[in-house]
Protein backbone atom coordinates (compact mmCIF):
# COMPACT_ATOMS: atom_id res chain seq x y z
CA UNK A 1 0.00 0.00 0.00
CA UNK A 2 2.22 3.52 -1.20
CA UNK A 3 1.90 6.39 1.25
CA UNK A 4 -0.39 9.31 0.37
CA UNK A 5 1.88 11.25 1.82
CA UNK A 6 5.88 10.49 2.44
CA UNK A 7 6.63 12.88 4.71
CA UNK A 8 3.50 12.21 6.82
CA UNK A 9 5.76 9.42 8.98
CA UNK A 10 8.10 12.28 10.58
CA UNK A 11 4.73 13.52 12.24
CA UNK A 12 3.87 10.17 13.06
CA UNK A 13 6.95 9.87 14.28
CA UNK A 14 7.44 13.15 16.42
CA UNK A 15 3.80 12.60 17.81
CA UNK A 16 4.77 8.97 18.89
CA UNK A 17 8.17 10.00 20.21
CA UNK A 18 6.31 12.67 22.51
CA UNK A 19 3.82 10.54 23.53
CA UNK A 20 6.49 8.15 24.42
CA UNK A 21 8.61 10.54 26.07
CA UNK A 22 5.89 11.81 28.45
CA UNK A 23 4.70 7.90 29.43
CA UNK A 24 8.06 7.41 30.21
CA UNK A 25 8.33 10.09 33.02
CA UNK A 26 4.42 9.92 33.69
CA UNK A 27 4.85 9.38 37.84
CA UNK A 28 6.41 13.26 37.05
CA UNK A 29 4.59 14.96 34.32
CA UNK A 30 1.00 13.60 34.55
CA UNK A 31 0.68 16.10 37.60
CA UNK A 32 0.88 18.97 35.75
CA UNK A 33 -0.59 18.04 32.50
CA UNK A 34 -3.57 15.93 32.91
CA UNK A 35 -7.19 16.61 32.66
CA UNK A 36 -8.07 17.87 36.08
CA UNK A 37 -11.04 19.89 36.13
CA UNK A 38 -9.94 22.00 39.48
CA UNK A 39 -6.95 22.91 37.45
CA UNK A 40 -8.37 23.96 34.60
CA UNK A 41 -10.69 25.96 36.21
CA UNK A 42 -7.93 27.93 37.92
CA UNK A 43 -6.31 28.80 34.65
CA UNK A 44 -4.87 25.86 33.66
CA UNK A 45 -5.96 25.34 30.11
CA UNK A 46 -3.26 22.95 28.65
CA UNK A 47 -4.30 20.25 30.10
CA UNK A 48 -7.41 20.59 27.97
CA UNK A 49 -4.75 19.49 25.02
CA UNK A 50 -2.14 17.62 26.95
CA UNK A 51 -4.67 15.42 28.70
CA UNK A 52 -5.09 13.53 25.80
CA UNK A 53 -1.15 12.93 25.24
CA UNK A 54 -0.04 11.29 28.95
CA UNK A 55 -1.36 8.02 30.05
CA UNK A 56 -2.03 6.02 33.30
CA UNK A 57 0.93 3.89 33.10
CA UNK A 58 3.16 2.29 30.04
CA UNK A 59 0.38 -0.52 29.40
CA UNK A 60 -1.94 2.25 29.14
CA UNK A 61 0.58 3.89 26.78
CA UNK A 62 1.54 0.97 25.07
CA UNK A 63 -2.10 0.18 23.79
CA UNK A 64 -2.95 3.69 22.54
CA UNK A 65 0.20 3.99 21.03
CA UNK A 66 -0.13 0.53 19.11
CA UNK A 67 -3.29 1.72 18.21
CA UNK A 68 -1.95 5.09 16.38
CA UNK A 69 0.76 3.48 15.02
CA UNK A 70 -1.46 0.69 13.87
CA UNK A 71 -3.78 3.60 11.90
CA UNK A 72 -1.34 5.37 10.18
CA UNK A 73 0.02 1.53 8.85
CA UNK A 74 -3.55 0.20 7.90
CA UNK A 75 -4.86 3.79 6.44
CA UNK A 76 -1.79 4.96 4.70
CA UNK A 77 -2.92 5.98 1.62
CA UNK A 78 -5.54 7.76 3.03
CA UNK A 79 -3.82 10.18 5.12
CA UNK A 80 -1.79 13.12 4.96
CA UNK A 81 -0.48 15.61 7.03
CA UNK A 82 -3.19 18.23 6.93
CA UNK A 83 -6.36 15.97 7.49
CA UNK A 84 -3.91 14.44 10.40
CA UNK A 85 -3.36 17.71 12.21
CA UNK A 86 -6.61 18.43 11.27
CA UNK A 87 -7.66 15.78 12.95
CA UNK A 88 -5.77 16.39 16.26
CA UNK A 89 -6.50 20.65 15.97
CA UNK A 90 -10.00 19.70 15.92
CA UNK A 91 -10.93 16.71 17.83
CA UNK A 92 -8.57 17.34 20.88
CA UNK A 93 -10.42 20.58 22.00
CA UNK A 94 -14.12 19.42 21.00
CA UNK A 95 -13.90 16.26 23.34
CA UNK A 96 -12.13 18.60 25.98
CA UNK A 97 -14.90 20.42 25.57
CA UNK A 98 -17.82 17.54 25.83
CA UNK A 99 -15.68 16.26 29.43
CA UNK A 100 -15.99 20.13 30.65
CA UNK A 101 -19.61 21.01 29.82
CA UNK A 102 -21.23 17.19 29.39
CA UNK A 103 -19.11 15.57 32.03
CA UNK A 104 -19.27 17.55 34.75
CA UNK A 105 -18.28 14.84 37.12
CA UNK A 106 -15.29 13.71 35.68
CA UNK A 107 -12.19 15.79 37.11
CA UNK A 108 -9.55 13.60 36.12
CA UNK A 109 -8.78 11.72 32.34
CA UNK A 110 -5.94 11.28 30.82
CA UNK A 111 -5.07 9.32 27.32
CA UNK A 112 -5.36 9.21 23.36
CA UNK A 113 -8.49 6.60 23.10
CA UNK A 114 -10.96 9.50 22.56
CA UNK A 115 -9.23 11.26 20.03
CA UNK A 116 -8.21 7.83 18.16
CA UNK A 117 -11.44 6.92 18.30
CA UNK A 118 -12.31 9.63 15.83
CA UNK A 119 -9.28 8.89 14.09
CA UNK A 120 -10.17 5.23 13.04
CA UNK A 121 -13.49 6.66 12.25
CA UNK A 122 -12.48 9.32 10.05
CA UNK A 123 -10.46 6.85 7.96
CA UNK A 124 -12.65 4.62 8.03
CA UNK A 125 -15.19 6.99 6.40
CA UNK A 126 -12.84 8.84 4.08
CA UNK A 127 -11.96 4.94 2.63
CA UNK A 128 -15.78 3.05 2.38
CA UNK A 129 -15.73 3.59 -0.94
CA UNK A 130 -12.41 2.03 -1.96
CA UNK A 131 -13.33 -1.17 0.38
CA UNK A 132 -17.12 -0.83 1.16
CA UNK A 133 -17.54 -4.01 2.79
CA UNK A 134 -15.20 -4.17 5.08
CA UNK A 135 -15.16 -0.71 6.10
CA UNK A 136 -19.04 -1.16 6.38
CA UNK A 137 -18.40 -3.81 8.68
CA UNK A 138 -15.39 -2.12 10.79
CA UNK A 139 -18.15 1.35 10.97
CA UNK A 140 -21.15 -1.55 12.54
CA UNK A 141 -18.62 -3.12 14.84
CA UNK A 142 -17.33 -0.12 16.39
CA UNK A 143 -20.72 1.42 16.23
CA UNK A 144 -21.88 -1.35 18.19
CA UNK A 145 -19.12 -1.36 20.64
CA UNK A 146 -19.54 2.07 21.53
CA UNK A 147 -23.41 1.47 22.29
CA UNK A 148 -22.71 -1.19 24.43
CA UNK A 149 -19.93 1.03 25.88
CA UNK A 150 -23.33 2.90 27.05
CA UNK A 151 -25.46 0.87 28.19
CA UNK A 152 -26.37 0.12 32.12
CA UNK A 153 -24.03 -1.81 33.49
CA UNK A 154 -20.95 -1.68 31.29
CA UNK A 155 -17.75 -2.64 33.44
CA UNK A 156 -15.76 0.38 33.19
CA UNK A 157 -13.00 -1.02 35.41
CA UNK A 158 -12.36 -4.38 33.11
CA UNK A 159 -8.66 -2.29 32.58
CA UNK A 160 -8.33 -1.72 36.15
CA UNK A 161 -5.18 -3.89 36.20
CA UNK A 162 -3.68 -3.21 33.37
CA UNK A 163 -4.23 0.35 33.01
CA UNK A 164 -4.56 0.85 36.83
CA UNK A 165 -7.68 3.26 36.67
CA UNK A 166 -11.51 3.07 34.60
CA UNK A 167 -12.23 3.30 31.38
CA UNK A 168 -14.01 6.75 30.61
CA UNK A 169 -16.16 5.00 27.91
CA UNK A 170 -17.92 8.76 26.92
CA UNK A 171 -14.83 10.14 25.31
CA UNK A 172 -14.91 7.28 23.16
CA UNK A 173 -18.14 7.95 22.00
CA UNK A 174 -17.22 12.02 22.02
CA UNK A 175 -14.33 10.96 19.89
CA UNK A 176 -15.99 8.44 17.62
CA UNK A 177 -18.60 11.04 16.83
CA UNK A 178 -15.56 14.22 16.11
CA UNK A 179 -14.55 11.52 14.02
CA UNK A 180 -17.56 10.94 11.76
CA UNK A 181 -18.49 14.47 11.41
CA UNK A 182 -14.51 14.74 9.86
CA UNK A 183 -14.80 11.98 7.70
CA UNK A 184 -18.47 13.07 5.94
CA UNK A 185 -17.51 16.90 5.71
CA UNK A 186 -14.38 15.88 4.06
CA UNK A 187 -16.05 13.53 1.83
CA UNK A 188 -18.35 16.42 0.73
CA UNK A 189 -15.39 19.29 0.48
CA UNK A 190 -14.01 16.46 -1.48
CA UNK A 191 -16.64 16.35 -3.65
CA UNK A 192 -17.57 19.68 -4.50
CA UNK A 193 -14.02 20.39 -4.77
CA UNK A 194 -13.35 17.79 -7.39
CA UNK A 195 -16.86 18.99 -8.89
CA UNK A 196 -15.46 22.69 -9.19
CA UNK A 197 -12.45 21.43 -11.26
CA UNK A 198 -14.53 19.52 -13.72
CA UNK A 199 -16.88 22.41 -14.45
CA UNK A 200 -15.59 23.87 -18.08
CA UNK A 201 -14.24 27.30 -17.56
């Protein structure tokens, strides 16, 4: 599968190398950069963007990290570097911002599961028509997932081990949705774009 875009794997790489850095030293740094509503309240409004980049512990890491890495291999030659940052510039802040007005109980999260939910689901979207079956079935799966994600009863803490904390299940769902609402309006730019060139001048 050829790149879309070459140079996209030295952001991959950079974005991976600070994620790695920070879960690393994460005893130090997750004190003053994750989601903590208190904090942000008092001023503190990085952590509204570096929430997403520190994790529990490196099992937490390593799975989110897998997971990115895993995206970028798989959906190659659908991304670049703009719909990338793109994705990050918009998704970060917008499930920041469901957690601060939605979940007003939650005062601590940290990790990239939201935003990669969105991620996977952008790509997902932005390919259905190259592989419409198995994309279709990828989009039903995770749809389905994320439902049961919401229903009574869900074990939140089936990570507890691992990841040594509970799953926040609605930035999934925050993320998942970021995600769609990328994919479709790029599909449509897309289209109207590639439209506007055909038109005779």
């Amino acid at each position: 599968m050829q790149s879309l875009d070459p140079p996209l794997r030295w952001h991959i790489a950079g974005l991976a190398g600070l994620m790695l850095l920070l879960g690393v030293f994460h005893e130090s740094v997750n004190p003053w950069l994750e989601y903590n509503r208190e904090s942000i309240a008092d001023g503190q409004w990085w952590r509204l963007v570096s929430g997403h980049l520190v994790h529990m512990n490196l099992w937490h890491l390593g799975m989110n990290l897998s997971g990115f890495l895993l995206c970028w291999v798989f959906f190659t030659d659908l991304l670049t570097r703009a719909r990338l940052w793109l994705w990050l510039g918009v998704s970060i802040p917008v499930v920041s911002a469901a957690f601060w007005y939605l979940d007003t109980d939650l005062y601590g999260y940290v990790g990239l599961s939201g935003v990669l939910h969105g991620l996977l689901m952008m790509c997902l979207l932005l390919g259905f028509w190259g592989h419409p079956k198995l994309h279709g079935l990828l989009l039903v799966l995770i749809s389905g997932r994320l439902i049961w994600e919401q229903m009574p009863g869900y074990n939140v803490h089936y990570l507890q081990d691992t990841i040594d904390g509970a799953v926040h299940v609605n930035a999934h769902l925050y993320g998942a949705l970021v995600g769609a609402v990328l994919g479709l309006a790029l599909l449509f730019w897309e289209k109207r774009r590639a439209q506007n060139l055909e038109k005779p001048v």
